[in-house]
Protein backbone atom coordinates (compact mmCIF):
# COMPACT_ATOMS: atom_id res chain seq x y z
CA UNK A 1 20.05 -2.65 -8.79
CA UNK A 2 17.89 -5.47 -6.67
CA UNK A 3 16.85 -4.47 -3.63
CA UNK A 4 15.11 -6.77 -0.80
CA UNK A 5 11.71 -5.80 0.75
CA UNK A 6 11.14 -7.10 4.29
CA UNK A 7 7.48 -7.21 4.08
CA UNK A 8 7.30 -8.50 0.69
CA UNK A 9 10.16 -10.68 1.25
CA UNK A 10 11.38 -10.51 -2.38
CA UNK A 11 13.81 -9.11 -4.61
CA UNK A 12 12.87 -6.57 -6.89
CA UNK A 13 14.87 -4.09 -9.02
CA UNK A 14 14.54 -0.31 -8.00
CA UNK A 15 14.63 1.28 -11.25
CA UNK A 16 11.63 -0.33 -12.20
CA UNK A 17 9.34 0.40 -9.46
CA UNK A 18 11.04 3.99 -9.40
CA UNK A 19 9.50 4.47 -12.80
CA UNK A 20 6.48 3.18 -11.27
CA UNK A 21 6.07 5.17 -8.48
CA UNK A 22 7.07 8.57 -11.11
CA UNK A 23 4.22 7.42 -13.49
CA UNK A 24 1.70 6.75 -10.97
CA UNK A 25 2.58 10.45 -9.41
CA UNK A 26 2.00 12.14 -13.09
CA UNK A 27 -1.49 10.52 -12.93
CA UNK A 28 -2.22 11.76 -9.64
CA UNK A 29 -0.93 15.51 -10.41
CA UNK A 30 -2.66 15.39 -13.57
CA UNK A 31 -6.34 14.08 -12.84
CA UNK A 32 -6.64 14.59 -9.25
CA UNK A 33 -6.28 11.01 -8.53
CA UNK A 34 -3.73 9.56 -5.43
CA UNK A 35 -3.16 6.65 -8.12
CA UNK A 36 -3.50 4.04 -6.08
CA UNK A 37 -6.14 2.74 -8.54
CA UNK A 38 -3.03 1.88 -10.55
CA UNK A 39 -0.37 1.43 -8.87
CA UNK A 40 -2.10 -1.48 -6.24
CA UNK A 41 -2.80 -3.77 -9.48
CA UNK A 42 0.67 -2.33 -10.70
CA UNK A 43 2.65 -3.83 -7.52
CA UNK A 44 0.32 -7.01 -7.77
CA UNK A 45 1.12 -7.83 -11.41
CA UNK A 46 5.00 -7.15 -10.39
CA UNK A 47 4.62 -10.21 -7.90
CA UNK A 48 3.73 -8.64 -4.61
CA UNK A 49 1.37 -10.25 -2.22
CA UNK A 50 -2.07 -8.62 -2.58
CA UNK A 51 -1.86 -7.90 0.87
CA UNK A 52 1.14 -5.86 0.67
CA UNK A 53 0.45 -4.09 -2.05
CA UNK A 54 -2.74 -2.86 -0.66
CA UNK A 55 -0.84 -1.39 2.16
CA UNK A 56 2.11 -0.03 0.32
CA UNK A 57 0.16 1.55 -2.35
CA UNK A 58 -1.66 3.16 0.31
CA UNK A 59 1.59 4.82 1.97
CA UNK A 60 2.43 5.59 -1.91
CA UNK A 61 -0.49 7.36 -2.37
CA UNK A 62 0.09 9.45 0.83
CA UNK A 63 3.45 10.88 -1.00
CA UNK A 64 1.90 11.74 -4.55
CA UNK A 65 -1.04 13.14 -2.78
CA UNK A 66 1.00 15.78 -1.51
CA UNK A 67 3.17 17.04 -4.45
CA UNK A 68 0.25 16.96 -6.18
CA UNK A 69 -2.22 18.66 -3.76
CA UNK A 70 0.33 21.53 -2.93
CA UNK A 71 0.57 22.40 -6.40
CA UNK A 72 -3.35 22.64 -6.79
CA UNK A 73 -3.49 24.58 -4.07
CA UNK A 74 -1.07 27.18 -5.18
CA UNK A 75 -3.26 27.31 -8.39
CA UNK A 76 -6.52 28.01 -5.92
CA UNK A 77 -8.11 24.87 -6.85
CA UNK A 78 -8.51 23.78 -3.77
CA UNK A 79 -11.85 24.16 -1.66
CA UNK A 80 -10.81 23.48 1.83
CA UNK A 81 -14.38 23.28 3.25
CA UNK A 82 -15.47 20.97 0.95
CA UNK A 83 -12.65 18.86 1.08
CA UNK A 84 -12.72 19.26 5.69
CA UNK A 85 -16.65 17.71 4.98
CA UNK A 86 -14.82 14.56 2.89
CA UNK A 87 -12.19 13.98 5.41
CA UNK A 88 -14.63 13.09 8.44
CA UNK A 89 -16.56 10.77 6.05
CA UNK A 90 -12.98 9.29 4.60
CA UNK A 91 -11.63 8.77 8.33
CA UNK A 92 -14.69 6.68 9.42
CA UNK A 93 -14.82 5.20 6.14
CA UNK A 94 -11.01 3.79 6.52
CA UNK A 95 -11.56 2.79 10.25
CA UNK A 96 -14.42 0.39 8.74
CA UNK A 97 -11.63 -0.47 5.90
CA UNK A 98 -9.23 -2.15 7.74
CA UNK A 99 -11.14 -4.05 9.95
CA UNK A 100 -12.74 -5.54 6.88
CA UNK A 101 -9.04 -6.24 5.22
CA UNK A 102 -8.05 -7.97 8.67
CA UNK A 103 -11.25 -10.11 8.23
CA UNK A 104 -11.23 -11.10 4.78
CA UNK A 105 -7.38 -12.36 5.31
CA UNK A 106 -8.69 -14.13 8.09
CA UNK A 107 -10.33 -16.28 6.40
CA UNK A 108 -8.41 -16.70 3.77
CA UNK A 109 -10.28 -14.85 0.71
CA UNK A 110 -8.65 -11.49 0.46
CA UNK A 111 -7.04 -11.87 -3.08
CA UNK A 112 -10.04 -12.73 -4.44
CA UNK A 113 -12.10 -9.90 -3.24
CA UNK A 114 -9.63 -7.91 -4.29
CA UNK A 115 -9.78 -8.89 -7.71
CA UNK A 116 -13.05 -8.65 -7.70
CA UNK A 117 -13.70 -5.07 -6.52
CA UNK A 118 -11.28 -3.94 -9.06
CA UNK A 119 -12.92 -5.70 -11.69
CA UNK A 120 -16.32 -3.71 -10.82
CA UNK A 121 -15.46 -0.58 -9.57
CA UNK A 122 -13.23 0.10 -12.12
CA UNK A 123 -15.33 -1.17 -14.75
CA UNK A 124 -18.24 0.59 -13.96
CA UNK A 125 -17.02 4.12 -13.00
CA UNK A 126 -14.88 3.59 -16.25
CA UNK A 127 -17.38 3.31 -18.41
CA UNK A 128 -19.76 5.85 -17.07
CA UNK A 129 -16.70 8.31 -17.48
CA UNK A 130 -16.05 7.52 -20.56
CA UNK A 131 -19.48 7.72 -21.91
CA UNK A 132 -20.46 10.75 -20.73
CA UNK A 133 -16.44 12.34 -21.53
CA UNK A 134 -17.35 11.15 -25.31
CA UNK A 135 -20.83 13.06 -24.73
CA UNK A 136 -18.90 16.36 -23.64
CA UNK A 137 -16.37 16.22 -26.75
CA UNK A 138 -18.85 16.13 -28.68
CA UNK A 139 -21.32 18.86 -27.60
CA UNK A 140 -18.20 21.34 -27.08
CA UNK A 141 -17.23 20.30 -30.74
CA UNK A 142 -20.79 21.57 -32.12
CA UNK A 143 -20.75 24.47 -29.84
CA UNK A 144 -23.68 23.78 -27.71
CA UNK A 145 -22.03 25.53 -24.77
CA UNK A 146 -25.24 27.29 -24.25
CA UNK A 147 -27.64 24.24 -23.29
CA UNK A 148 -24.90 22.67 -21.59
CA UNK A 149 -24.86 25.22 -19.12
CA UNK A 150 -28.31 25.55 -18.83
CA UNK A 151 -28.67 21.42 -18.01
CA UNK A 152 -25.74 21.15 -15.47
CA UNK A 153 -27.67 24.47 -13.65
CA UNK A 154 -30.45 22.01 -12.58
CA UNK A 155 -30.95 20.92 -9.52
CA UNK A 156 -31.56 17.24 -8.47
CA UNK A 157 -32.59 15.43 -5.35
CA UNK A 158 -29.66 16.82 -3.46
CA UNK A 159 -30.79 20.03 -3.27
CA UNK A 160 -33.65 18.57 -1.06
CA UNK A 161 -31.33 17.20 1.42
CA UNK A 162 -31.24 19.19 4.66
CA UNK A 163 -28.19 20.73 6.48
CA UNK A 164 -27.15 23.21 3.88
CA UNK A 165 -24.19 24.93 3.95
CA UNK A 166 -22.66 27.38 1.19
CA UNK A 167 -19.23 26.50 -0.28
CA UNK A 168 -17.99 30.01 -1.42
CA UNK A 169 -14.85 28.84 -3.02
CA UNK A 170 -17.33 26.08 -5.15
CA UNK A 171 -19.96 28.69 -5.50
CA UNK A 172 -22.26 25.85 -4.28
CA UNK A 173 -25.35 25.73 -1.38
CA UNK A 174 -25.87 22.26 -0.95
CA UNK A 175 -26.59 19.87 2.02
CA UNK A 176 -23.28 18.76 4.04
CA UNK A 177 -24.57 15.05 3.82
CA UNK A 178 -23.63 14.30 -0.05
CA UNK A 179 -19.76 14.87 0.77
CA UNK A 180 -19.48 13.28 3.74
CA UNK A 181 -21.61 10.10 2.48
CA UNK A 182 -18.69 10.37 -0.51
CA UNK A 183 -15.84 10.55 1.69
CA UNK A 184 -17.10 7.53 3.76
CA UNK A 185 -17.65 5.46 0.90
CA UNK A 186 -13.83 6.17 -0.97
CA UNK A 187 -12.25 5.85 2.73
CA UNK A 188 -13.81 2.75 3.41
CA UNK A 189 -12.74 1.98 -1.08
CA UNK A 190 -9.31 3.21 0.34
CA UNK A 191 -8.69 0.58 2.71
CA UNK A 192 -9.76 -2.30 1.12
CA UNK A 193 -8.36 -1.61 -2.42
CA UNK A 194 -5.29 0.32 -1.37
CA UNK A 195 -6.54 3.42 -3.88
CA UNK A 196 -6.79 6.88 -2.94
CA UNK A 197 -9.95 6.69 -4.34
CA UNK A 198 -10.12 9.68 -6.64
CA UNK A 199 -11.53 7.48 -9.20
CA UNK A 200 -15.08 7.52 -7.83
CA UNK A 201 -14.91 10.96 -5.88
CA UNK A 202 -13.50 12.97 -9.18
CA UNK A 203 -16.78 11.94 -10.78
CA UNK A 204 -18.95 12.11 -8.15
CA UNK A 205 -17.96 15.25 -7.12
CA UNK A 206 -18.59 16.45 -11.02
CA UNK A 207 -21.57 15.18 -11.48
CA UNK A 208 -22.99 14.84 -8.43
CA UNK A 209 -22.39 18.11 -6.28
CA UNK A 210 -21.99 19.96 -9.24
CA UNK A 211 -18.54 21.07 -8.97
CA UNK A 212 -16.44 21.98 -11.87
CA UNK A 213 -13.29 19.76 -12.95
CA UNK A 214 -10.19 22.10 -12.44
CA UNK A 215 -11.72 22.34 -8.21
CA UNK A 216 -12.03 18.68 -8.41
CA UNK A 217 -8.61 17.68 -8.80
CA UNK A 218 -7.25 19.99 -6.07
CA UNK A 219 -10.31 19.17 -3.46
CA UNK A 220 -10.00 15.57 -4.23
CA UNK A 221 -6.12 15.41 -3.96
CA UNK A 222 -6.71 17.29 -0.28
CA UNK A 223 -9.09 14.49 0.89
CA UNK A 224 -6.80 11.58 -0.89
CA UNK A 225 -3.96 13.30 1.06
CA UNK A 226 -5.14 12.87 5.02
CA UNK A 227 -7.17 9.95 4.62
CA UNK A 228 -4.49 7.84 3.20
CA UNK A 229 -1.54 8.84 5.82
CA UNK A 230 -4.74 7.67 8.31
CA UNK A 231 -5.10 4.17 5.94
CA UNK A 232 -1.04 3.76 6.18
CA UNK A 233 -0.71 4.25 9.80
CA UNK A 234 -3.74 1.98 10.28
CA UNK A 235 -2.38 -0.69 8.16
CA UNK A 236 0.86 -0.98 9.04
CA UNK A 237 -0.18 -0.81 13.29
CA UNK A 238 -3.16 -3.12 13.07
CA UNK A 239 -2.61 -5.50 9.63
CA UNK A 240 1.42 -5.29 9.19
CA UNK A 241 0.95 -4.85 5.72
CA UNK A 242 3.48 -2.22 4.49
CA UNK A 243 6.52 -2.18 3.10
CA UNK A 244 7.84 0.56 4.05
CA UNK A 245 11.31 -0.25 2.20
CA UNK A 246 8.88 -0.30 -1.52
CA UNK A 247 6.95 2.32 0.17
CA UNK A 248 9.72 4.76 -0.28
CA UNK A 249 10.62 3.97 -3.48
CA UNK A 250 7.83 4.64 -5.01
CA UNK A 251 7.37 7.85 -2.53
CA UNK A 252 10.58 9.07 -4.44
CA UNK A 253 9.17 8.31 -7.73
CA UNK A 254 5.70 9.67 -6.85
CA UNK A 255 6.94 13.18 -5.78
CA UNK A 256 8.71 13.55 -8.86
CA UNK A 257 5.70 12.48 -11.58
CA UNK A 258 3.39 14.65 -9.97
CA UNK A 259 4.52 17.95 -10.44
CA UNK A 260 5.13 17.44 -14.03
CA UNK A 261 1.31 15.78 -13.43
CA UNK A 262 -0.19 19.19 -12.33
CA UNK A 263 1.91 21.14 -15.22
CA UNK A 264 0.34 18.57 -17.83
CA UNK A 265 -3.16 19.00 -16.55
CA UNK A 266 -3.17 22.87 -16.66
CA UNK A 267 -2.99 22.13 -20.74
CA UNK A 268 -5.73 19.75 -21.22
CA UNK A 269 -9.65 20.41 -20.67
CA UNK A 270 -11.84 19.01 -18.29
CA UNK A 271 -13.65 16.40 -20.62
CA UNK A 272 -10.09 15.88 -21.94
CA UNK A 273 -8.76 14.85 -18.87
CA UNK A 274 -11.66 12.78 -17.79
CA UNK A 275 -11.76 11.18 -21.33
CA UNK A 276 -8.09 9.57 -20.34
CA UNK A 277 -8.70 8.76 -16.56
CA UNK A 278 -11.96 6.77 -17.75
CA UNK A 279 -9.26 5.48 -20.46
CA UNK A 280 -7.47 4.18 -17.65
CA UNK A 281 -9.55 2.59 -14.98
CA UNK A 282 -10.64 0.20 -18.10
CA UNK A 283 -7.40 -0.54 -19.41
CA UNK A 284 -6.83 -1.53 -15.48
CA UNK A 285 -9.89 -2.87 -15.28
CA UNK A 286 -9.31 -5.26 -18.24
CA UNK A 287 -6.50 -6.32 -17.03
CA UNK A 288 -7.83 -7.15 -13.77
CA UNK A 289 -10.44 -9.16 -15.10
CA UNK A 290 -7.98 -10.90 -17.39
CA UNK A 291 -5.93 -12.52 -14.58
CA UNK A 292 -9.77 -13.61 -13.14
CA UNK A 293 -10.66 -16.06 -15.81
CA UNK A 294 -6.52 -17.22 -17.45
CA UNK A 295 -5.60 -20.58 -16.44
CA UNK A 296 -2.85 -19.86 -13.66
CA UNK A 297 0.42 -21.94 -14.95
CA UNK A 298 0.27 -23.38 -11.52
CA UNK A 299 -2.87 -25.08 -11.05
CA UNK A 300 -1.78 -26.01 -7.26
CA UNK A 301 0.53 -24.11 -4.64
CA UNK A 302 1.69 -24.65 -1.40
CA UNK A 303 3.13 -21.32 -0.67
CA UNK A 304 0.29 -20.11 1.21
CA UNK A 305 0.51 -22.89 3.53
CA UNK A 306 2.50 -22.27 7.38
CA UNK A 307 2.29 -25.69 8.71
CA UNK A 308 0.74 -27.56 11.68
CA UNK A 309 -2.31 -29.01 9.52
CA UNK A 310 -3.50 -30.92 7.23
């Protein structure tokens, strides 16, 4: 069944991007991502202007955010102070966002930034993952727990940052700077790239402040959660970049995947799960960087062009 999207102003078939939206939501209840990571390359690779999907994966994000964050929560792996210190960084962070999106479409180079900060972002944090994931395999397979403890107890230059507070729920006394320098930096990620952002805060909160995977995910999915309905109603008042006709498709898709997400993620272990996200963000990442250097078929297009010049 074809459907028309407004925004878009294309023709797309709602099964498909139902599936989507349902996949994308089993990632995000499952690694304590919002998925927009995927599903923003997803839309772009299905023929949606970069723009567009930016914005729409965005509002997507909002939806799988929240099936997936209430069901961490009712597991208690949610640590609401932790994730309050994010949310004033991510809200600054997407203000910044979209006044850089409405500049770079300005003048005209928007689809290649994009491109580009997948490439890197992805790449990077990918590989990082899925280095030290490998590492963790394979000191729980020769039962090292003990030194493994011992080395994440350490502290490092954080713990010299002022401003302390204690997180009871994290069992953690660091300085209130760390999280809110995080949540800037994935808000202002969040706008740009039309991702939650969970890609770079799941590991940064793990290896940086310390906190153990299972809180992750739900912490993470609370921050995802506000700061992208912020991002949406941002984008759509200031850049008139969602589709809010997609949006809702995928919405209904996204609600669905994510509880069977969260189920799927009770089962697996925390360098399991980070093993397949960093799995992910290079298979993404790949094919980002793929589309960067193939000859288009159309060398030359006029599509882009609204008359009155020359």
């Amino acid at each position: 069944m074809d459907l028309y999207l407004p925004i878009a102003e294309l023709s797309v078939n709602v099964f498909v991007f139902l599936a989507m939206g349902a996949a994308v939501g089993f990632l995000s209840g499952m690694f304590g991502v919002g998925g927009g990571f995927l599903i923003t390359p997803l839309l772009i690779f299905s023929g949606i202007p970069s723009a567009v999907a930016v914005g729409t994966g965005a509002a997507q994000t909002v939806a799988s955010s929240v099936s997936g964050a209430i069901a961490q929560y009712r597991r208690n792996n949610v640590d609401v102070k932790m994730g309050f210190l994010l949310l004033m960084g991510g809200i600054v962070g997407a203000v910044i966002g979209v006044q850089v999106v409405k500049l770079l479409r300005q003048i005209g180079q928007f689809d290649l930034f994009i491109s580009l900060a997948y490439v890197f972002f992805l790449g990077s944090i990918g590989t990082l993952m899925m280095i030290e994931s490998l590492n963790a395999v394979r000191r729980s397979f020769s039962a090292n727990q003990a030194t493994t403890a011992i080395r994440r107890s350490h502290h490092n230059w954080i713990h010299g940052l002022p401003l302390k507070m204690r997180f009871h729920r994290s069992r953690l006394y660091i300085s209130a700077i760390p999280p809110v320098m995080i949540g800037a930096f994935v808000g202002l990620l969040g706008a740009i790239m039309g991702v939650g952002g969970g890609f770079i805060m799941v590991p940064a909160m793990i290896y940086l402040l310390r906190m153990r995977t299972g809180l992750v995910i739900g912490t993470s999915l609370f921050q995802i959660l506000f700061v992208t309905a912020a991002t949406t109603v941002l984008q759509t008042t200031q850049n008139y970049n969602v589709d809010i006709v997609l949006a809702l498709i995928l919405m209904v898709g996204g609600v669905i995947g994510a509880q069977f997400g969260a189920v799927a993620g009770e089962k697996l272990k925390g360098e399991q799960l980070r093993f397949l996200l960093a799995g992910l963000v290079i298979l993404v990442c790949l094919r980002m960087g793929w589309d960067l250097v193939v000859m288009p078929t159309e060398l030359f297009s006029i599509s882009g062009i609204t008359g009155g010049s020359h």
